[in-house]
Protein backbone atom coordinates (compact mmCIF):
# COMPACT_ATOMS: atom_id res chain seq x y z
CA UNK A 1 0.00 0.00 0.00
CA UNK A 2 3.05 2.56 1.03
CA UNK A 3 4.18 1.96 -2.75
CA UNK A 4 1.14 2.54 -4.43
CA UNK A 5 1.12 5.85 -2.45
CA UNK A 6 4.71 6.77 -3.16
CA UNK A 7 4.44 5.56 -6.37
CA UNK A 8 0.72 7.91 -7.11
CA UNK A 9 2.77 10.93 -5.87
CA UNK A 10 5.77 10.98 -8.18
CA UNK A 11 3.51 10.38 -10.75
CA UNK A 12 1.27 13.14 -9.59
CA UNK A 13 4.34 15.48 -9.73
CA UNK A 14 5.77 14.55 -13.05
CA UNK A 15 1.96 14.69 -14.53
CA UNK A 16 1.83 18.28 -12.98
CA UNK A 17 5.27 19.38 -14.47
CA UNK A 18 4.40 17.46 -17.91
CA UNK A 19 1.02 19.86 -17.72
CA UNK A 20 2.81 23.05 -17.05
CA UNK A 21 5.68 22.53 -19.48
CA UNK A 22 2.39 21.14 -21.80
CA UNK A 23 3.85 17.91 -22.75
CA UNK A 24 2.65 15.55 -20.73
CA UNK A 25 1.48 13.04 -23.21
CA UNK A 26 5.28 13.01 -24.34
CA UNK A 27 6.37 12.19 -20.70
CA UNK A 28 3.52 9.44 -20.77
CA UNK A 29 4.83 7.33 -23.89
CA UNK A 30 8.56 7.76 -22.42
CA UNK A 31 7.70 6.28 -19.20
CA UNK A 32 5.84 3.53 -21.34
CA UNK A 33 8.84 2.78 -23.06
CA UNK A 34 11.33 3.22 -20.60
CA UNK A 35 8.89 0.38 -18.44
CA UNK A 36 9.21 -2.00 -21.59
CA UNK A 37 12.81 -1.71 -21.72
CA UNK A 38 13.16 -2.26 -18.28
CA UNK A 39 10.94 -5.40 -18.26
CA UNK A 40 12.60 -6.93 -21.22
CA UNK A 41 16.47 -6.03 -19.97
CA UNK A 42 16.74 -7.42 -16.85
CA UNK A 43 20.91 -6.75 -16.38
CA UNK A 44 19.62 -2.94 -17.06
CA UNK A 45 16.92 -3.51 -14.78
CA UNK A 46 18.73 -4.66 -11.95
CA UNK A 47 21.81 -2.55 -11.86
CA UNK A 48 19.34 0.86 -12.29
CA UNK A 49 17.08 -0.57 -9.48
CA UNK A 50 19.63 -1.72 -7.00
CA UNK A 51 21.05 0.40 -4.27
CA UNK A 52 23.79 -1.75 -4.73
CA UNK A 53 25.37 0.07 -7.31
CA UNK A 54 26.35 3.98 -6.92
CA UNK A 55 23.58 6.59 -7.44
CA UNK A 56 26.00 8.78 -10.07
CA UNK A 57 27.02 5.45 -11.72
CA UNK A 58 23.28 4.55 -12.19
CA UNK A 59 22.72 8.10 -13.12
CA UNK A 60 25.28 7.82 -16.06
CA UNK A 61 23.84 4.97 -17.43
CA UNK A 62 19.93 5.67 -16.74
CA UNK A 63 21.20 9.19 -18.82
CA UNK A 64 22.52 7.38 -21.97
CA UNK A 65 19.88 4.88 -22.29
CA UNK A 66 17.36 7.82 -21.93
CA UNK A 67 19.08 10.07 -24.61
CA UNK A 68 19.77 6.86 -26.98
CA UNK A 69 15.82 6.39 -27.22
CA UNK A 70 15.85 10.45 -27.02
CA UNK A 71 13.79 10.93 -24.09
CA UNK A 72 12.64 14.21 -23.40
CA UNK A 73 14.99 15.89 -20.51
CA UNK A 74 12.15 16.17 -17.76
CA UNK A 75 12.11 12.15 -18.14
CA UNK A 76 15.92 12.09 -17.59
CA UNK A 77 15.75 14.47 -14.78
CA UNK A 78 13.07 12.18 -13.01
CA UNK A 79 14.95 9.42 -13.53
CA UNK A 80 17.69 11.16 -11.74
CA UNK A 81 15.55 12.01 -8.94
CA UNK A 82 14.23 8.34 -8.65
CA UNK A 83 18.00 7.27 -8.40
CA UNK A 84 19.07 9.84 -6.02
CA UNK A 85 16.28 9.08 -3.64
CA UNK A 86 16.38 5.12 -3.92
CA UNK A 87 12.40 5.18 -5.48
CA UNK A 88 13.44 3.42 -9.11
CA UNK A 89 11.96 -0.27 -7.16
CA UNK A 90 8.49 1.94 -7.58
CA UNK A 91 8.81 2.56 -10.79
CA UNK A 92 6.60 0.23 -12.67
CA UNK A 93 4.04 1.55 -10.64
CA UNK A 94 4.46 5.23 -11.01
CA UNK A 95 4.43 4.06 -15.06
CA UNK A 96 0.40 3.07 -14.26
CA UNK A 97 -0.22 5.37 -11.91
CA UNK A 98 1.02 8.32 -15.03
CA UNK A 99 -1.13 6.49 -17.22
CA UNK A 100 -4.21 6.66 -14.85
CA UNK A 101 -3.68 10.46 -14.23
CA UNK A 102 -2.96 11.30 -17.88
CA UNK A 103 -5.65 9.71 -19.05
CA UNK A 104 -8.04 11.26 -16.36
CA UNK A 105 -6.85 14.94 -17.45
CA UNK A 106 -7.08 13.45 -21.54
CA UNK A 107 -10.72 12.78 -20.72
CA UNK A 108 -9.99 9.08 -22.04
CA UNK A 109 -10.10 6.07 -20.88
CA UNK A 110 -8.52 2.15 -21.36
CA UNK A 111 -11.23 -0.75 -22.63
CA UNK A 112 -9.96 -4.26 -23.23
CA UNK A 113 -11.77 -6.26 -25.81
CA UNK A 114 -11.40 -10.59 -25.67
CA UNK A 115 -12.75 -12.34 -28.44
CA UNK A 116 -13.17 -15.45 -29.60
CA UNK A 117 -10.83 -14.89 -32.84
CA UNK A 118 -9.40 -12.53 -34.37
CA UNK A 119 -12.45 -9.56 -35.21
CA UNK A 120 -12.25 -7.63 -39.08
CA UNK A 121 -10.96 -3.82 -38.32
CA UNK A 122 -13.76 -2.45 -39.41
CA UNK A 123 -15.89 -4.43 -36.71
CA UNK A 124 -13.08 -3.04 -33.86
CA UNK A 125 -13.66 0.29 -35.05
CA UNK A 126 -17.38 0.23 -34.67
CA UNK A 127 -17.20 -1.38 -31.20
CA UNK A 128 -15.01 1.34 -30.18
CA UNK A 129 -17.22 3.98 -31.72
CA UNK A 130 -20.09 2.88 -29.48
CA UNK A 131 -17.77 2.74 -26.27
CA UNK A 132 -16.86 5.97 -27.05
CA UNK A 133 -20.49 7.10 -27.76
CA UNK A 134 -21.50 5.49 -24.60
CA UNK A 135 -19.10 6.81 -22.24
CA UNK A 136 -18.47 10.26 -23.40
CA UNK A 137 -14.79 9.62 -23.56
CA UNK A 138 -11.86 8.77 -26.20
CA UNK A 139 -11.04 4.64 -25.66
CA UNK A 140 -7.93 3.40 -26.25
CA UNK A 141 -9.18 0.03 -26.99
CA UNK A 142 -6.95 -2.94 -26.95
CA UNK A 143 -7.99 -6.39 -28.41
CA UNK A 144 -6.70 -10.08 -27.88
CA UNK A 145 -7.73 -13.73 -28.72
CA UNK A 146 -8.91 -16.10 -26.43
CA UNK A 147 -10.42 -19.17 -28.31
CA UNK A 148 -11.94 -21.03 -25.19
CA UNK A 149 -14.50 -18.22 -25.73
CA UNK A 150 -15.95 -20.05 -28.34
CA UNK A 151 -17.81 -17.71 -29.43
CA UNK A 152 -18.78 -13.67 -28.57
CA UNK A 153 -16.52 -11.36 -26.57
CA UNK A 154 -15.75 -10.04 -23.22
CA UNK A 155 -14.97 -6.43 -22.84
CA UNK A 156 -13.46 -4.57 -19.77
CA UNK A 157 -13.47 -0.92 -19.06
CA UNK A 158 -12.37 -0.19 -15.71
CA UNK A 159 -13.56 -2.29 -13.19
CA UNK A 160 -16.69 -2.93 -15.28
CA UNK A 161 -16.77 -6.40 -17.06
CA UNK A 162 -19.18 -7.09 -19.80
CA UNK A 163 -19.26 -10.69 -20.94
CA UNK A 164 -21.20 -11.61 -23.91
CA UNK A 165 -18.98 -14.70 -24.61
CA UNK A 166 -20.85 -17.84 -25.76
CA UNK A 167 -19.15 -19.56 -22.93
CA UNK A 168 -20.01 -17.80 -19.87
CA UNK A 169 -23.93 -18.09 -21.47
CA UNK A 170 -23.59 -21.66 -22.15
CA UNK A 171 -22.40 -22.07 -18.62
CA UNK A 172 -25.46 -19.76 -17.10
CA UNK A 173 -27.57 -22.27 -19.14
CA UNK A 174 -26.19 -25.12 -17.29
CA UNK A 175 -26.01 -23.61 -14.01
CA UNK A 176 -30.59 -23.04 -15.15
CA UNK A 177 -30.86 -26.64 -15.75
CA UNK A 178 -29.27 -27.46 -12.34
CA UNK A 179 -31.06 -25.24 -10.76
CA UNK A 180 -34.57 -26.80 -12.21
């Protein structure tokens, strides 16, 4: 719980400086990347995450991996700051914690859709249309296969779960008979 909160303040902070210096959308997509190469580099991951190592030796790398991928410089700087103050082990949670703020202030929100197989782009546009009809807001709308579906789809928005999947009705079915 102590850090989620750490983690929901430093995000906080850099969303508020991303704001004022209006590029906080830039700030957003170089914490997303900076999170992916962190998950798939775990030698980078470790030495930037572990007190182990010196803070200005960390800093030197953390820097040139930041302006290889040409990170914007109030990214570097946090990363500095996260280093400095031994908070990079909260990082992959300030990374959501960003994206829940940013997308808050970008009136937007994150939907999920599960189908059965692979749905026609024309089909994922219109389903994303109506979410964003329905809710009022832009949806960043991811999709993935699940073929024990067998049929329909499953989409998540929030904490909200609607499941029109062929399997979870086939299953209320049975659960109807049993009931009987």
């Amino acid at each position: 719980m102590i850090s989620l909160t750490i983690a929901r303040k430093y995000a906080k902070a850099l969303l508020e400086i991303g704001r004022q210096e209006k590029n906080h959308e830039v700030l957003g997509r170089d914490l997303e990347r900076l999170a992916g190469l962190f998950q798939e580099n775990k030698e980078l991951r470790v030495v930037l995450f572990s007190p182990f190592y010196p803070a200005p030796r960390r800093k030197a790398i953390a820097r040139s991996v930041g302006e290889l991928l040409g990170l914007a410089k109030t990214t570097l700087d946090f990363l500095d700051l996260l280093i400095e103050r031994d908070r990079m082990d909260h990082f992959p949670a300030m990374v959501k914690s960003y994206e829940g703020l940013a997308d808050e202030v970008s009136n937007r929100l994150r939907a999920s859709l599960i189908s059965a197989e692979k749905l026609p782009s024309p089909l994922v546009g219109e389903i994303k249309a109506q979410l964003e009809f329905s809710t009022g807001k832009e949806v960043i709308l991811s999709t993935r296969e699940n073929s024990s579906l067998i049929g329909g789809g499953i989409t998540k928005i929030g904490n909200v779960i609607y499941d029109g999947s062929l399997k979870t009705q086939l299953l209320k079915a049975k659960e109807n008979l049993y009931k009987e």
